[in-house]
PDB file of N, CA and C in Angstrom:
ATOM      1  N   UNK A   1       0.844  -1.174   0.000  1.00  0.00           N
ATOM      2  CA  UNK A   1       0.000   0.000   0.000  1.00  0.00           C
ATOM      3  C   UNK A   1       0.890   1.238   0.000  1.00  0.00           C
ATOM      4  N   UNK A   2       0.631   2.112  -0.744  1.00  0.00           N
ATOM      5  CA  UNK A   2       1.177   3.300  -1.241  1.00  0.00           C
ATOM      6  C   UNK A   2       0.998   4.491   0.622  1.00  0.00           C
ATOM      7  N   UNK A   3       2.373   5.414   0.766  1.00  0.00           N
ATOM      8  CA  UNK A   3       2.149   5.730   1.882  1.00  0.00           C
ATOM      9  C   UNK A   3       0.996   7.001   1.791  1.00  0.00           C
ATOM     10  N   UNK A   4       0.777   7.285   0.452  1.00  0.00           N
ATOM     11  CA  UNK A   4      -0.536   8.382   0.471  1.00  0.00           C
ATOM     12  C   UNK A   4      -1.723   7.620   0.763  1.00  0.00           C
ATOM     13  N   UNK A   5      -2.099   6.415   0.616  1.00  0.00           N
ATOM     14  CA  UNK A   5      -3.095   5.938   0.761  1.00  0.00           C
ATOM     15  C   UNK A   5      -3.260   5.525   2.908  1.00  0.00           C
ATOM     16  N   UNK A   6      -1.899   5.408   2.571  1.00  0.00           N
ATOM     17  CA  UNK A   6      -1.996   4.861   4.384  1.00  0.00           C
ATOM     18  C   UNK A   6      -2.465   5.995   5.403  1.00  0.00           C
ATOM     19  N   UNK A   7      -1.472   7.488   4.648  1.00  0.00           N
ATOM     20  CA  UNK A   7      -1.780   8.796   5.059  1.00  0.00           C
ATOM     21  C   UNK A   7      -3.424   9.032   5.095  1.00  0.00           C
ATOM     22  N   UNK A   8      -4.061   8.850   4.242  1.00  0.00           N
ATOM     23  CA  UNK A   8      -5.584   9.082   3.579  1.00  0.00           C
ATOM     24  C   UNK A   8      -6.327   8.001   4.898  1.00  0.00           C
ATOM     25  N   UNK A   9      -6.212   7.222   5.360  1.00  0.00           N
ATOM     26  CA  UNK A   9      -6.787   6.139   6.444  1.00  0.00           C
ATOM     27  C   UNK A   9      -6.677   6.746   7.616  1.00  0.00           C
ATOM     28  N   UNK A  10      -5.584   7.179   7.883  1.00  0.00           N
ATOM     29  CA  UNK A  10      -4.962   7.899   9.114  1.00  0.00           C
ATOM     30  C   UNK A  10      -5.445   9.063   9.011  1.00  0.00           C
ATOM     31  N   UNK A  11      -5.951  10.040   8.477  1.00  0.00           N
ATOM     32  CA  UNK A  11      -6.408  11.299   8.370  1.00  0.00           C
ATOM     33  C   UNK A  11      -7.836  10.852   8.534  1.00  0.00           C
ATOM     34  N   UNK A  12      -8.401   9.742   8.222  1.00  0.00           N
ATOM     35  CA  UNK A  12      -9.609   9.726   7.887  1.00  0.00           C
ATOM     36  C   UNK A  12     -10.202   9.316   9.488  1.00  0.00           C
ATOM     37  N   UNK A  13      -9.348   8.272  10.055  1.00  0.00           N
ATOM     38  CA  UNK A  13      -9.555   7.883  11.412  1.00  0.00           C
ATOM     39  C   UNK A  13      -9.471   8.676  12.403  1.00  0.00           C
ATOM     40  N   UNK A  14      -8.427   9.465  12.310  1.00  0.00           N
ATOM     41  CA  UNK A  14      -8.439  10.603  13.002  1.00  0.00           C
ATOM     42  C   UNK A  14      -9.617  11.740  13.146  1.00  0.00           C
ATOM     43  N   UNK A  15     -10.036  12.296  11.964  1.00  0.00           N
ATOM     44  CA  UNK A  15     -11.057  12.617  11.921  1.00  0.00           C
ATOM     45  C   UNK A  15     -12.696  12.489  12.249  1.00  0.00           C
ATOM     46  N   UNK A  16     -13.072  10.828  12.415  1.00  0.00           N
ATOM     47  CA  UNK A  16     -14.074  10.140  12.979  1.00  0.00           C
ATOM     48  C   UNK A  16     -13.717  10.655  14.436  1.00  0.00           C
ATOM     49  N   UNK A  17     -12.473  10.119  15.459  1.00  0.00           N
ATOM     50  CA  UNK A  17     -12.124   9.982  16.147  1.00  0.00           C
ATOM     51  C   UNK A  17     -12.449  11.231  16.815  1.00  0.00           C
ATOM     52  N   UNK A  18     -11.773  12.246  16.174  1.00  0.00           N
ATOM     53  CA  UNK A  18     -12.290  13.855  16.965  1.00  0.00           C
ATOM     54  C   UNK A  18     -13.520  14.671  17.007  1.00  0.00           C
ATOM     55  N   UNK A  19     -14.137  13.888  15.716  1.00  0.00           N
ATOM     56  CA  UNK A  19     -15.469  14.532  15.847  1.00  0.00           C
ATOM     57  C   UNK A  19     -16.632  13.522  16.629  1.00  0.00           C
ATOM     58  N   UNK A  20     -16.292  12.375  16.747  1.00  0.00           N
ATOM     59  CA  UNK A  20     -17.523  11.752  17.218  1.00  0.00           C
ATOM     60  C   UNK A  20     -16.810  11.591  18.737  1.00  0.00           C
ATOM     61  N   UNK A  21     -15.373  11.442  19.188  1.00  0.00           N
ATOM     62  CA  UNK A  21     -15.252  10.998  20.104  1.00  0.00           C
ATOM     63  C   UNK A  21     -15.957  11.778  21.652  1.00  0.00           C
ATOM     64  N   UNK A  22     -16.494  13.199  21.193  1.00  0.00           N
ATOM     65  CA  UNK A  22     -17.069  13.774  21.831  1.00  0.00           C
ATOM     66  C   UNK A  22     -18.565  13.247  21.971  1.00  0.00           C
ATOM     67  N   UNK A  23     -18.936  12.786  21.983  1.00  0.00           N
ATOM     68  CA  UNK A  23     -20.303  12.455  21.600  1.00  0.00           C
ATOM     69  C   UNK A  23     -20.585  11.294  22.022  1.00  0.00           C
ATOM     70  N   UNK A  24     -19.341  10.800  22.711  1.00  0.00           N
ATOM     71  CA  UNK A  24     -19.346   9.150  23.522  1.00  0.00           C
ATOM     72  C   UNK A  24     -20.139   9.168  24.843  1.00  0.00           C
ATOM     73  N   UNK A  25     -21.352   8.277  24.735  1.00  0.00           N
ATOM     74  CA  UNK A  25     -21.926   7.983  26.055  1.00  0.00           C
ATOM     75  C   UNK A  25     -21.088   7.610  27.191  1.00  0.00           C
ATOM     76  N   UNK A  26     -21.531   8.386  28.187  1.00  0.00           N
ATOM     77  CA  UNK A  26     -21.507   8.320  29.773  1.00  0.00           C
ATOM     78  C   UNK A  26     -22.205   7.707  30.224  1.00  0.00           C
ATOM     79  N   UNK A  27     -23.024   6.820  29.913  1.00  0.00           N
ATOM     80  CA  UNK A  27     -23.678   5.890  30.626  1.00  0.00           C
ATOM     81  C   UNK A  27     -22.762   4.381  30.799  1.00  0.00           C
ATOM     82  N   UNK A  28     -22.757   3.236  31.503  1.00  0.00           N
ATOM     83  CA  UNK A  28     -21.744   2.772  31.687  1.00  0.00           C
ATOM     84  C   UNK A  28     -21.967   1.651  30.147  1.00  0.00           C
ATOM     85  N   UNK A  29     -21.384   1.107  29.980  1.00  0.00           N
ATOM     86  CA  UNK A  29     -21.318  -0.014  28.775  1.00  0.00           C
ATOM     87  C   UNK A  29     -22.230  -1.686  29.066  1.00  0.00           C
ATOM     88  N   UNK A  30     -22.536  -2.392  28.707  1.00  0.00           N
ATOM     89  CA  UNK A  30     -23.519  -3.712  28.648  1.00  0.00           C
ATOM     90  C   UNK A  30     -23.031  -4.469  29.902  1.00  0.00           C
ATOM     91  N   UNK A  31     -21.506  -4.377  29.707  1.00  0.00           N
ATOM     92  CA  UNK A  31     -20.928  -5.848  31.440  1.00  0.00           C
ATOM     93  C   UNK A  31     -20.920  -4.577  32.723  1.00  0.00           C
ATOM     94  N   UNK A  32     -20.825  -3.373  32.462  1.00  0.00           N
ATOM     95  CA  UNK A  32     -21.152  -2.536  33.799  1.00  0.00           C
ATOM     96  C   UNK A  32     -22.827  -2.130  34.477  1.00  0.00           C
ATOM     97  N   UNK A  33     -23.503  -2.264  33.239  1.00  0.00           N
ATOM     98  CA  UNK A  33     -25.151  -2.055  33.631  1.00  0.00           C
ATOM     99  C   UNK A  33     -25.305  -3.392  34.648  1.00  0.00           C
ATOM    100  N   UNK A  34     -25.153  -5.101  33.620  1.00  0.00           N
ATOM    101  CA  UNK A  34     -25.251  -5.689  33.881  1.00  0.00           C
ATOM    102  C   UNK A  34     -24.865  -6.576  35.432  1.00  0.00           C
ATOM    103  N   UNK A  35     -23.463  -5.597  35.648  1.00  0.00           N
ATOM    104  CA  UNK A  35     -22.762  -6.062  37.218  1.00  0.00           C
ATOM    105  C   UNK A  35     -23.710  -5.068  37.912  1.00  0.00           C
ATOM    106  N   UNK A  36     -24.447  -3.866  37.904  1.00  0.00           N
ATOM    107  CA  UNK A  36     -25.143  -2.737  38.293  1.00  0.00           C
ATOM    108  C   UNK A  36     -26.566  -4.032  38.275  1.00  0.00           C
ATOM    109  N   UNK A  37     -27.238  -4.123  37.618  1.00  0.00           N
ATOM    110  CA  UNK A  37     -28.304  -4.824  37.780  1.00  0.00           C
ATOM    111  C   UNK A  37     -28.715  -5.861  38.492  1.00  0.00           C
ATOM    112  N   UNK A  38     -27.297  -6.738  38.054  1.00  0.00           N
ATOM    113  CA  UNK A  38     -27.383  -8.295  39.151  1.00  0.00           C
ATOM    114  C   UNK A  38     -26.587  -7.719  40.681  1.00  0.00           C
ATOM    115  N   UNK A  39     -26.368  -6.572  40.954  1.00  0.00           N
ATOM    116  CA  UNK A  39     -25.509  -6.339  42.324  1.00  0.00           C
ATOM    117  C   UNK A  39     -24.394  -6.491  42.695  1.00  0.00           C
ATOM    118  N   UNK A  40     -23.577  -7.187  41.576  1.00  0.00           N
ATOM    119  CA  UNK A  40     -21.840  -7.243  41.878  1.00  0.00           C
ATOM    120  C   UNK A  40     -20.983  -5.956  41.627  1.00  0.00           C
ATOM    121  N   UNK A  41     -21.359  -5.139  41.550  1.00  0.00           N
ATOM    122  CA  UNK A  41     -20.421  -4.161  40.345  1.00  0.00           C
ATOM    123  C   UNK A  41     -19.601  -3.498  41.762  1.00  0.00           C
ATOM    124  N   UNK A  42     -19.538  -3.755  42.773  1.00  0.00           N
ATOM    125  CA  UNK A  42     -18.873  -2.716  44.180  1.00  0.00           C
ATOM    126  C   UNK A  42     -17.593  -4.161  44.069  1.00  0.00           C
ATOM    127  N   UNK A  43     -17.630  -4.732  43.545  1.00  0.00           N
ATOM    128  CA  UNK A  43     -16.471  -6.110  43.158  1.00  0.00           C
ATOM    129  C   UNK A  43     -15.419  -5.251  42.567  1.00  0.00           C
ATOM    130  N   UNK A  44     -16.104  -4.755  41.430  1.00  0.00           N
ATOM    131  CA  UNK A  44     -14.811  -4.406  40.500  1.00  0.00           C
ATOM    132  C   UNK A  44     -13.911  -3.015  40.805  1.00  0.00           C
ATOM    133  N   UNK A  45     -14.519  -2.522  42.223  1.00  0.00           N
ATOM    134  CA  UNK A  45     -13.926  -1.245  43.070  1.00  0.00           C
ATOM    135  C   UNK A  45     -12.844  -1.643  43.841  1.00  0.00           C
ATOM    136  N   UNK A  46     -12.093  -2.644  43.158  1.00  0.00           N
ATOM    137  CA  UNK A  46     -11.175  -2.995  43.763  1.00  0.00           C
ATOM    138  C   UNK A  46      -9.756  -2.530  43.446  1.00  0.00           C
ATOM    139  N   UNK A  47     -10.021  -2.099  42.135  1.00  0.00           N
ATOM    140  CA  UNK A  47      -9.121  -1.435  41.214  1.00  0.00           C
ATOM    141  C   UNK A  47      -8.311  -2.221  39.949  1.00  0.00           C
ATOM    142  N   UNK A  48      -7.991  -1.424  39.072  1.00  0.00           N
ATOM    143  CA  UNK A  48      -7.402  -2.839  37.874  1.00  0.00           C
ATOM    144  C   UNK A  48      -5.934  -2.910  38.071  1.00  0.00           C
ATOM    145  N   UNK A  49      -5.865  -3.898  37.784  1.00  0.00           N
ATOM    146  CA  UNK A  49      -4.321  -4.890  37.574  1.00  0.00           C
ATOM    147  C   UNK A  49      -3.450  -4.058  37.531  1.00  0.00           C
ATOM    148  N   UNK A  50      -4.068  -3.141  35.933  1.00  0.00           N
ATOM    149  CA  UNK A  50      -2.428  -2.345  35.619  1.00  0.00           C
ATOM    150  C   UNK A  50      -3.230  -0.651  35.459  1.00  0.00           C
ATOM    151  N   UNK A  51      -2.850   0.109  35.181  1.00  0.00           N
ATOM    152  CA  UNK A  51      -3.607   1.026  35.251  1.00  0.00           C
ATOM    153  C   UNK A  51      -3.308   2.237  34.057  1.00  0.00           C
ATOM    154  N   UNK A  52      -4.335   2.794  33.442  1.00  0.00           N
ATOM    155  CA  UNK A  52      -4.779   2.963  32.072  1.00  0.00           C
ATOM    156  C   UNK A  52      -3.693   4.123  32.105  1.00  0.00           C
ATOM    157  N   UNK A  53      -2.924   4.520  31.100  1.00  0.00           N
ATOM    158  CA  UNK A  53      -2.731   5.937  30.728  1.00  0.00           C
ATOM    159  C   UNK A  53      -3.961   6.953  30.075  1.00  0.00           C
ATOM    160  N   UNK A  54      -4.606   6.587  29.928  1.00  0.00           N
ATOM    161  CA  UNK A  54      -5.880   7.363  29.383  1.00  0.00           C
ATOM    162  C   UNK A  54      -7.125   6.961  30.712  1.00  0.00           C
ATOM    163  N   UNK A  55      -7.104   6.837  31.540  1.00  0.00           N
ATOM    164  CA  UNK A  55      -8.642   6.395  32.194  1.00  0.00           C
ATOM    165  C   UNK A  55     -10.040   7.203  31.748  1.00  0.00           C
ATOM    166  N   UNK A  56     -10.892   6.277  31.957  1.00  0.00           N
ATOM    167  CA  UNK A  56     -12.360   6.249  31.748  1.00  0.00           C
ATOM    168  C   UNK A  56     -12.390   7.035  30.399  1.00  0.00           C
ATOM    169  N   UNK A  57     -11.407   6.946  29.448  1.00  0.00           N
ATOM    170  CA  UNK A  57     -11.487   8.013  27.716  1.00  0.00           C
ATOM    171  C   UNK A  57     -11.503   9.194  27.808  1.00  0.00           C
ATOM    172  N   UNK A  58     -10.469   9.514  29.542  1.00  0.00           N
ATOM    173  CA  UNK A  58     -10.337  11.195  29.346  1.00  0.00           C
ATOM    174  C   UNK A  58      -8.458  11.368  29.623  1.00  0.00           C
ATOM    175  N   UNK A  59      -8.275  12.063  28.297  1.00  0.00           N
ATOM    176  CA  UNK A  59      -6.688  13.055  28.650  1.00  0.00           C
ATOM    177  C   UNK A  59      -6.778  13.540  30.095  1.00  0.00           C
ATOM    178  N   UNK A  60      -5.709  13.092  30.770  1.00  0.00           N
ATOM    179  CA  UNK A  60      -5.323  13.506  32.325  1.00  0.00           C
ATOM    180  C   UNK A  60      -4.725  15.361  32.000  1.00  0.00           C
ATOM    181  N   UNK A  61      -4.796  15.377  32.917  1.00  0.00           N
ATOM    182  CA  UNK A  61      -4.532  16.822  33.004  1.00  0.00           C
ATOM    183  C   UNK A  61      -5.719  18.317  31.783  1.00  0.00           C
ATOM    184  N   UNK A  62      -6.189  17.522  31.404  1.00  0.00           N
ATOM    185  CA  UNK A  62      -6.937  18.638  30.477  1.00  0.00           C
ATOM    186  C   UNK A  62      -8.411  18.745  31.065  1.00  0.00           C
ATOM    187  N   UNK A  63      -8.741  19.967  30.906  1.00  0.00           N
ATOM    188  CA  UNK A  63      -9.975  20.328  32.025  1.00  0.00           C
ATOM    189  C   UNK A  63     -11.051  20.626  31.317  1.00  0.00           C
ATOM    190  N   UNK A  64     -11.329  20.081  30.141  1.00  0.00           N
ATOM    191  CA  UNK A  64     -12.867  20.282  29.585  1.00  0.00           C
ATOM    192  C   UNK A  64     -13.016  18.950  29.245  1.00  0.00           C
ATOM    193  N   UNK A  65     -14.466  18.277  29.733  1.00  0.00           N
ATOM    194  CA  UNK A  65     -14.633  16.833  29.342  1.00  0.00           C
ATOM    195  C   UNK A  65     -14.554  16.846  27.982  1.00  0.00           C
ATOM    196  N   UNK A  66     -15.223  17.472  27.256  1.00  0.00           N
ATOM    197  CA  UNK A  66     -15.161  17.192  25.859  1.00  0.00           C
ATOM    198  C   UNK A  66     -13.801  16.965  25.024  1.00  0.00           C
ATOM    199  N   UNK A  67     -13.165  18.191  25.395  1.00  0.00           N
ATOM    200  CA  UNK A  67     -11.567  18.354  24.749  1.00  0.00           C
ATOM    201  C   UNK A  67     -10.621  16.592  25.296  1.00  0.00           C
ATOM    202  N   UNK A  68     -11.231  16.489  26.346  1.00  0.00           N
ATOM    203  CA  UNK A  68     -10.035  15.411  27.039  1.00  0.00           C
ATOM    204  C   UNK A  68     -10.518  13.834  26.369  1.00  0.00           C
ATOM    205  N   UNK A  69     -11.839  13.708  26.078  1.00  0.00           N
ATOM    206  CA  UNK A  69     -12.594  12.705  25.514  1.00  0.00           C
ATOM    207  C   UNK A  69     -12.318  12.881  24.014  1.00  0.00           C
ATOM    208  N   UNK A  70     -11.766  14.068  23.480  1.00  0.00           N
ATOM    209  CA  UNK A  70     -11.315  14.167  22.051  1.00  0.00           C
ATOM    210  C   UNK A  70      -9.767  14.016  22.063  1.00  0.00           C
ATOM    211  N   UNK A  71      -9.666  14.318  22.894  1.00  0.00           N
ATOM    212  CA  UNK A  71      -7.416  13.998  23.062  1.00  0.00           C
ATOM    213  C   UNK A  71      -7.566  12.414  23.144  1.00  0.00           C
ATOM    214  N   UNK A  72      -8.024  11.877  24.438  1.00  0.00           N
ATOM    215  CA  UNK A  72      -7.919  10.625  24.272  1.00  0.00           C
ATOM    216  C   UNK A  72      -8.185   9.830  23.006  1.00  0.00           C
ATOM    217  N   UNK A  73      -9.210  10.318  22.141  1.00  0.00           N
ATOM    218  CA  UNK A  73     -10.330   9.381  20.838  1.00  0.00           C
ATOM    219  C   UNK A  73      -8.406   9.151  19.947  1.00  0.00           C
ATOM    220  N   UNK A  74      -7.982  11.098  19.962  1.00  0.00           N
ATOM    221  CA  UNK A  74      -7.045  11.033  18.800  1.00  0.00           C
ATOM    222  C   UNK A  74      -5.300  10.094  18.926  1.00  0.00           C
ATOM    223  N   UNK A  75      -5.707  10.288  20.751  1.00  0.00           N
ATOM    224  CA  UNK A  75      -4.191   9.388  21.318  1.00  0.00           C
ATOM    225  C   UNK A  75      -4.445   8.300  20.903  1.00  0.00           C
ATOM    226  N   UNK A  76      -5.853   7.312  21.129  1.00  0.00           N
ATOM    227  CA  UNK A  76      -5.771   6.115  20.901  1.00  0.00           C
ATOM    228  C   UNK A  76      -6.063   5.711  19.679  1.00  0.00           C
ATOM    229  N   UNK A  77      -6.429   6.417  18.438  1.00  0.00           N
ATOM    230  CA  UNK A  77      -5.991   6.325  17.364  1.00  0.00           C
ATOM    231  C   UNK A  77      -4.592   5.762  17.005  1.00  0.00           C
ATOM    232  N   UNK A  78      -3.996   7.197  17.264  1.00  0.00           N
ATOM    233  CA  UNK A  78      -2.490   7.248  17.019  1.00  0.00           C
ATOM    234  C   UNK A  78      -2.375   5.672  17.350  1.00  0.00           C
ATOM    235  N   UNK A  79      -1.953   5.694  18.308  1.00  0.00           N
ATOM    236  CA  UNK A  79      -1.392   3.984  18.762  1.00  0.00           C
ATOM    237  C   UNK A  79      -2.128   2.658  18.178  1.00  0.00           C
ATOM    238  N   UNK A  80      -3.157   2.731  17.846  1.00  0.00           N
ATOM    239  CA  UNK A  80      -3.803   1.292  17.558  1.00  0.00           C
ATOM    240  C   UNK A  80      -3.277   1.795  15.696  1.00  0.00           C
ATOM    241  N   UNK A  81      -3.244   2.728  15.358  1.00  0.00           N
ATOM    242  CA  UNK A  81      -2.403   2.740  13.697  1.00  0.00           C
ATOM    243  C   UNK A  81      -1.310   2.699  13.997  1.00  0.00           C
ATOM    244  N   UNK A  82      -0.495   3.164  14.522  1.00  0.00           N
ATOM    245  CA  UNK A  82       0.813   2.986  14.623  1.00  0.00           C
ATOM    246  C   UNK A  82       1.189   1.286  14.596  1.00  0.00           C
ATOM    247  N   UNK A  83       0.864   0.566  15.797  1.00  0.00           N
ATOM    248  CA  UNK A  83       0.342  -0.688  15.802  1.00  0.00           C
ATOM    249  C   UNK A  83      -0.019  -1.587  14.735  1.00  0.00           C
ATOM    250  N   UNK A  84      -1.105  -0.911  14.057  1.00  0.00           N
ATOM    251  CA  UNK A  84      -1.709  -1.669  12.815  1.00  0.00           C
ATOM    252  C   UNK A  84      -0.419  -1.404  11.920  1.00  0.00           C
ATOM    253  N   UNK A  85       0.211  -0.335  11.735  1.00  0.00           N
ATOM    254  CA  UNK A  85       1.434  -0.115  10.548  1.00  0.00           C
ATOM    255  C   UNK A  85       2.746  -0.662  10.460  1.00  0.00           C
ATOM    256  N   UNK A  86       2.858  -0.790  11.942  1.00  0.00           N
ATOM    257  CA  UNK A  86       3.721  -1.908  11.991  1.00  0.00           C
ATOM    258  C   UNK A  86       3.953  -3.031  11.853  1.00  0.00           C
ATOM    259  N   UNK A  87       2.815  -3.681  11.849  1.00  0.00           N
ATOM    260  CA  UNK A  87       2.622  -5.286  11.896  1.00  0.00           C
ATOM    261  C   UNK A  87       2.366  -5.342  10.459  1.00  0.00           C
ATOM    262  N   UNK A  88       2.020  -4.593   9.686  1.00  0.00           N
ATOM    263  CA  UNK A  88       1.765  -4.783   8.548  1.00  0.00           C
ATOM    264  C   UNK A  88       2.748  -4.750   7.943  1.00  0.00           C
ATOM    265  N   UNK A  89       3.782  -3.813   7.974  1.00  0.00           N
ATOM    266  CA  UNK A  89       4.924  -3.523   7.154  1.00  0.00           C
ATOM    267  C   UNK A  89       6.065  -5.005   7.898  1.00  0.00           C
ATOM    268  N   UNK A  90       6.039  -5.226   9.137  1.00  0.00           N
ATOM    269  CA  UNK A  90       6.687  -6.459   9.413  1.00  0.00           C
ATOM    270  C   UNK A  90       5.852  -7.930   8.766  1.00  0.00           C
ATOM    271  N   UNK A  91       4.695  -8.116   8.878  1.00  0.00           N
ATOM    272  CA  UNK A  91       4.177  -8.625   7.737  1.00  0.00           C
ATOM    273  C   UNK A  91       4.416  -9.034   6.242  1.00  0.00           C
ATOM    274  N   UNK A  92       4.447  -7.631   5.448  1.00  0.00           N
ATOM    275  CA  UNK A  92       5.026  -7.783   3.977  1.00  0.00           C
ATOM    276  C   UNK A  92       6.196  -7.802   4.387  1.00  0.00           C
ATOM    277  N   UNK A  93       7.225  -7.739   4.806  1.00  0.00           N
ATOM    278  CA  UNK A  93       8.647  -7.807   5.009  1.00  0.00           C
ATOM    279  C   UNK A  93       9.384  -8.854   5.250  1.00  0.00           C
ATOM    280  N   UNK A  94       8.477  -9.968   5.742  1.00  0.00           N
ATOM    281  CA  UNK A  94       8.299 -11.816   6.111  1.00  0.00           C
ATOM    282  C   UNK A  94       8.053 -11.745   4.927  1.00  0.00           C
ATOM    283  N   UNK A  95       6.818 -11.689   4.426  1.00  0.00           N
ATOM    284  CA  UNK A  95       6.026 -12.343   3.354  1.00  0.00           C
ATOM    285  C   UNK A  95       7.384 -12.470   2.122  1.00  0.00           C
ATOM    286  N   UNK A  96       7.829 -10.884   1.990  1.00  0.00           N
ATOM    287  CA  UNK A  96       8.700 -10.762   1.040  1.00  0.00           C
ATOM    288  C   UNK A  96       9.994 -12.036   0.774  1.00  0.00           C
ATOM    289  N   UNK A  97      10.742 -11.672   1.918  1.00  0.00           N
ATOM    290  CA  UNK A  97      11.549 -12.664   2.438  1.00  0.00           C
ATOM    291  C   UNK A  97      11.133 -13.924   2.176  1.00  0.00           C
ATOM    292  N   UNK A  98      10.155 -14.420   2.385  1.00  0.00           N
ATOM    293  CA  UNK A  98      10.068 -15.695   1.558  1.00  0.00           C
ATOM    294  C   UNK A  98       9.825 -16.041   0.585  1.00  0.00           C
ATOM    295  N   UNK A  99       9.132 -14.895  -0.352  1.00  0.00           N
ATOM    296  CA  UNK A  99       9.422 -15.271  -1.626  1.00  0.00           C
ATOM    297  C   UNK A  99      10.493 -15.091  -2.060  1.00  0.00           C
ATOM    298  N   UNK A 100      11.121 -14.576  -2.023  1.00  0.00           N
ATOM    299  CA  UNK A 100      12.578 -14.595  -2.319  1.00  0.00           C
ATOM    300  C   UNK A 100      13.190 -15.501  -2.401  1.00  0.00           C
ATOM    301  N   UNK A 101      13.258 -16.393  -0.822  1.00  0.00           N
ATOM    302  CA  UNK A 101      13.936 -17.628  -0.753  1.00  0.00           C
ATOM    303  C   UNK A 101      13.127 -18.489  -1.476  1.00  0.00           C
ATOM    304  N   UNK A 102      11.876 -19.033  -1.801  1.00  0.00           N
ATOM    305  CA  UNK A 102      11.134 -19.687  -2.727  1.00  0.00           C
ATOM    306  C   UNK A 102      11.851 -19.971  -4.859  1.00  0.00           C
ATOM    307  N   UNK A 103      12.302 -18.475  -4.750  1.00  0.00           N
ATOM    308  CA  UNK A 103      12.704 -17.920  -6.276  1.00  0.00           C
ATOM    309  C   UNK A 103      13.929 -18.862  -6.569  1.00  0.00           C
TER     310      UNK A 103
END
């Protein structure tokens, strides 16, 4: 894949990311209603394992929910492409490599 096209994905994700990431419900998600409904959910106040650099989808230190729920949408972009671009390019880079040795 051509890097204008990869650019064009990444601009495009980014863009979803900042405009809708504001717009993300505050209500809790399906396994938190559900621990809320059946009565376990004071369980999981125990705290997690490892602990988020982004918590609950807000940028630390930034003081408007919206802005910090849009920093986070565009941080965790960044990283899950970065991620995806790597594995891909290490990917074709195997793939290559063996055709080669195949030839």
């Amino acid at each position: 894949m051509k890097r204008t096209a990869w650019l064009g994905i990444l601009l495009a994700a980014l863009g979803v990311a900042a405009v809708l990431a504001p717009f993300a419900s505050s209500w809790p998600d399906g396994l938190e209603k559900v621990a809320e409904t059946l009565g376990f959910a004071h369980r999981a106040e125990i705290g997690p394992l490892v602990s988020s650099p982004i918590p609950d989808y807000g940028m630390p230190g930034v003081g408007n929910s919206r802005l910090a729920t849009t920093a986070a949408g565009v941080v965790g972009t960044l990283v899950v492409f970065a991620v995806l671009y790597g594995l891909v390019r290490l990917l074709v880079a195997r793939r290559r490599g063996e055709d080669a040795r195949t030839e």
